[in-house]
Protein backbone atom coordinates (compact mmCIF):
# COMPACT_ATOMS: atom_id res chain seq x y z
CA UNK A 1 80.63 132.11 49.44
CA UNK A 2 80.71 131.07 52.72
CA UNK A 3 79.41 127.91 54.59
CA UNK A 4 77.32 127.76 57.31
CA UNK A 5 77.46 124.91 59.60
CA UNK A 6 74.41 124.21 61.83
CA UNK A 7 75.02 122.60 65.09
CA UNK A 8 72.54 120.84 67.53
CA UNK A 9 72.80 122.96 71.11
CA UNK A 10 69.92 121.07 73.11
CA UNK A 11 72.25 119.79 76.04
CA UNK A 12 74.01 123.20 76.23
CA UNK A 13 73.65 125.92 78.17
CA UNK A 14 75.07 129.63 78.66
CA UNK A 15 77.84 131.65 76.80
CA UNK A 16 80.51 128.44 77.93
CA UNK A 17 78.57 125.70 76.37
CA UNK A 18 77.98 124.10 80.18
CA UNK A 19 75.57 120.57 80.08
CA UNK A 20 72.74 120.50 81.39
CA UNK A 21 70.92 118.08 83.15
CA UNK A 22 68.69 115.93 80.90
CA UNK A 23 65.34 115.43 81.51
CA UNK A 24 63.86 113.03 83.17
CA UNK A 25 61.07 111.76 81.17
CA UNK A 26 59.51 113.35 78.31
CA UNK A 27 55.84 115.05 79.13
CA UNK A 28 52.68 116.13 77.38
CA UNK A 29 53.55 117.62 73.44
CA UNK A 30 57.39 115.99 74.26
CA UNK A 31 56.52 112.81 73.10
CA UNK A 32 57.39 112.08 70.00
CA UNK A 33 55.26 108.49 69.06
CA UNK A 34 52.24 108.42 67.54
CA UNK A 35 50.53 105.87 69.85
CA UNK A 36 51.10 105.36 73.48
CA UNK A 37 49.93 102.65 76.01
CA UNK A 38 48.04 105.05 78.93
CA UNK A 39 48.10 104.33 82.86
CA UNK A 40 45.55 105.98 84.69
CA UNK A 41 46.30 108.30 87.61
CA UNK A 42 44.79 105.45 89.66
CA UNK A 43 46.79 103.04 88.46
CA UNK A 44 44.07 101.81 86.00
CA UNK A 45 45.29 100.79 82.49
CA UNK A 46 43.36 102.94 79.62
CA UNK A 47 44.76 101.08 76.93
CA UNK A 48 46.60 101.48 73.47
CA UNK A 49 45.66 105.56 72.28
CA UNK A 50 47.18 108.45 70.33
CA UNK A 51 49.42 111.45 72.12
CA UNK A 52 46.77 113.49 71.54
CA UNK A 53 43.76 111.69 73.72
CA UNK A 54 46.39 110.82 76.77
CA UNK A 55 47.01 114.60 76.35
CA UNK A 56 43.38 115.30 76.40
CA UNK A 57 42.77 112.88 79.67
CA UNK A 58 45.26 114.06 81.95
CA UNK A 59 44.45 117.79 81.11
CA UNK A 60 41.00 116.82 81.91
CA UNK A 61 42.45 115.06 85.43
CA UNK A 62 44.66 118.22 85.98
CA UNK A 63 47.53 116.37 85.55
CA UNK A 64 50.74 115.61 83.24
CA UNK A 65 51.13 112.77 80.66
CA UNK A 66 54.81 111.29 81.30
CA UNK A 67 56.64 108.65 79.49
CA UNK A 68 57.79 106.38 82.35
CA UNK A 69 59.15 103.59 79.83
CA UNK A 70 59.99 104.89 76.75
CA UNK A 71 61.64 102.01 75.42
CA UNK A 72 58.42 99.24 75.34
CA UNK A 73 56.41 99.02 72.45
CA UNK A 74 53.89 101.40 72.40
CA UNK A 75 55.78 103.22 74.88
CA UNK A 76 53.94 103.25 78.38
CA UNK A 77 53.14 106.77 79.61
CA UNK A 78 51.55 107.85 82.98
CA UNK A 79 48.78 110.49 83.89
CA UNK A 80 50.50 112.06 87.16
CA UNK A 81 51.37 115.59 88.70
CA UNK A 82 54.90 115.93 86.96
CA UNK A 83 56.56 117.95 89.30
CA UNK A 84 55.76 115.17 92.11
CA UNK A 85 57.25 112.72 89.45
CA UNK A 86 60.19 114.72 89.89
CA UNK A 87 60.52 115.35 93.01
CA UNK A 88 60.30 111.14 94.03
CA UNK A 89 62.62 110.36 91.06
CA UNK A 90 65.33 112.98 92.86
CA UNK A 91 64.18 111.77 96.18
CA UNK A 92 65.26 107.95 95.63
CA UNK A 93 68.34 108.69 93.41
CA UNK A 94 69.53 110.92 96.20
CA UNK A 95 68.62 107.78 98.60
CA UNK A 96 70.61 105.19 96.59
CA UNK A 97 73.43 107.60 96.54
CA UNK A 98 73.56 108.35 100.47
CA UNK A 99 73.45 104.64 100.54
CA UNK A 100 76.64 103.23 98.43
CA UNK A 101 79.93 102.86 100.01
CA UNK A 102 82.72 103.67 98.16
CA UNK A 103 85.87 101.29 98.55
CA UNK A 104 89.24 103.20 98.76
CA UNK A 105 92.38 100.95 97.87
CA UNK A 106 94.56 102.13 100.88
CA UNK A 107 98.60 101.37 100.56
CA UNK A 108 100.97 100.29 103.27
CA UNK A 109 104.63 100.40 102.18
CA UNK A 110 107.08 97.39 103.72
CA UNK A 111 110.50 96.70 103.32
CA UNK A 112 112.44 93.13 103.69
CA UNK A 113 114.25 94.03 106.43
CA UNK A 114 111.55 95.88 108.69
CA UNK A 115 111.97 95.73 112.38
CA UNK A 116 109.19 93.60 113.96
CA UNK A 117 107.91 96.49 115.92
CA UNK A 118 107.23 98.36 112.90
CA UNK A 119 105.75 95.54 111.42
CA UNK A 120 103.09 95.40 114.55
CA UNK A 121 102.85 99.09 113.77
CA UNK A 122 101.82 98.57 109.61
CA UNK A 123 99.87 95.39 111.10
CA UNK A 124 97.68 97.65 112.94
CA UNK A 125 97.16 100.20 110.29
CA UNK A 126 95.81 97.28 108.14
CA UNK A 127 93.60 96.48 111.08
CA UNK A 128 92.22 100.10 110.89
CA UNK A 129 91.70 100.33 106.47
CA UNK A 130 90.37 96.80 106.82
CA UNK A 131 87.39 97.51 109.65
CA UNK A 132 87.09 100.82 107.48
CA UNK A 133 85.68 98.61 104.58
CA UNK A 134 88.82 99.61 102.84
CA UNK A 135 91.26 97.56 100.22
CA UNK A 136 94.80 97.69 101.34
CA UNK A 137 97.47 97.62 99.00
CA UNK A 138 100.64 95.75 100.63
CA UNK A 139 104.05 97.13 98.45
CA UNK A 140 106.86 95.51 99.43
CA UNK A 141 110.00 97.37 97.95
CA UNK A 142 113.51 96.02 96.86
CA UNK A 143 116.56 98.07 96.62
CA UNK A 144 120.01 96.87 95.89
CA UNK A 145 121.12 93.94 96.92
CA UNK A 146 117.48 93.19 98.07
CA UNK A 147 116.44 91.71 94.81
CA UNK A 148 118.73 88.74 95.97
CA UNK A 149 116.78 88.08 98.70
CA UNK A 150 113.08 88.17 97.35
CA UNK A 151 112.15 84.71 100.08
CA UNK A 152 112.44 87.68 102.43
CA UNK A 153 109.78 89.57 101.27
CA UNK A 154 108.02 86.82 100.34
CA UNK A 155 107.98 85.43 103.98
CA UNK A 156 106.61 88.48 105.42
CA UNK A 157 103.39 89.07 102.56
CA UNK A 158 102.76 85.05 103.64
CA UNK A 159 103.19 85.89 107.44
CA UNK A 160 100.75 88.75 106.35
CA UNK A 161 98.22 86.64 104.75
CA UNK A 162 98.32 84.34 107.85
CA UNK A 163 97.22 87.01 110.08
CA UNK A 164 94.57 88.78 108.32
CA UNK A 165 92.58 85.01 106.90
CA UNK A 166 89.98 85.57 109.40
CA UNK A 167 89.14 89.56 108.30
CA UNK A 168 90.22 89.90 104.89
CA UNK A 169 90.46 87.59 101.94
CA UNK A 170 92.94 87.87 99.25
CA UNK A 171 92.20 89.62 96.19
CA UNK A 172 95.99 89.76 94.48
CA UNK A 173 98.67 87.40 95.69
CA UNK A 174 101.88 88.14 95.91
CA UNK A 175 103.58 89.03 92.99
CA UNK A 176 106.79 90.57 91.59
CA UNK A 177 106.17 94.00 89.91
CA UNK A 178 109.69 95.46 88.46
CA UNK A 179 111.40 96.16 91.85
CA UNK A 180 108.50 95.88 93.95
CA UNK A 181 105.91 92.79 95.47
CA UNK A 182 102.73 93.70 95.51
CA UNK A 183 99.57 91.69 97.35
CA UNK A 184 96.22 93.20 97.75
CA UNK A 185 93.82 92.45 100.80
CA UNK A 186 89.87 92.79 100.74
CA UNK A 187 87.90 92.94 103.71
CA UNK A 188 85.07 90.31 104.06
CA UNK A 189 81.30 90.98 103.30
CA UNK A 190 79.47 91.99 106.10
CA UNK A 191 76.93 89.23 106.54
């Protein structure tokens, strides 16, 4: 006798089981409550009614009912053109996204003993990650007989610090990690 096992495939899609994307807002015969609080296609509040009579309204306005806040009790639905719905919904999600700015932690590697030039040189890399709107990860390795001299290190993340106060503020200090200090550098909030 064998057993069959019934699975629920709504969010896939094709022979490879791919997602697709969920729907925005249930519409029309989607809605699954029995009573629904109705907003006009002006705007208007129609009240507290079943499925069935928002149905029958926004036919009757050529339109779509759509649950715009399924989560309030009744749940609020809207008579509008659903596709135009859609379209605005994509329209500002794709405007909020364009918007954002991610932060990338960059990473400048120092030694204790680093020449001063190259230090000006790493100095001015910072500059650049930091007016990027960029994190900037400051390692400063050990190796050897290194570890005896830590101060070193030390001296230079402080001397660091010092320089960038005005553009950056401090989001890790410097600390000891295994063989390595670390110190992380933020740039400020544009005003």
């Amino acid at each position: 006798m064998e057993t069959i096992i019934a699975t629920d495939n709504n969010n896939m899609n094709g022979k490879f089981g791919r997602r697709r994307e969920p729907e925005l807002a249930r519409i029309n015969t989607f809605i699954r409550v029995p009573e629904v609080r109705v907003v006009g296609a002006e705007g208007e509040m129609l009240g507290v009614m079943s499925v069935s009579e928002g149905i029958r309204l926004a036919q009757e306005a050529g339109l779509d009912l759509v649950e715009v806040s399924p989560n309030a009790v009744p749940p609020v639905c809207k008579i509008l053109d659903y596709g135009k719905f859609k379209y605005e919904t994509q329209k500002k999600k794709n405007e909020a996204k364009k918007n954002q700015k991610i932060v990338q932690l960059k990473e400048i590697k120092l030694r204790p003993n680093i020449d001063s030039h190259d230090l000006e040189t790493k100095k001015k890399a910072v500059t650049k990650f930091l007016g990027a709107g960029d994190k900037v990860k400051l390692t400063m390795r050990f190796r050897g007989r290194e570890m005896a001299h830590i101060d070193i290190g030390r001296t230079i993340l402080n001397e660091l610090t010092e320089f960038y106060k005005e553009s950056s503020k401090i989001d890790l200090m410097p600390r000891m990690e295994g063989k390595q200090m670390i110190m992380i550098l933020a740039p400020l909030a544009d005003k």
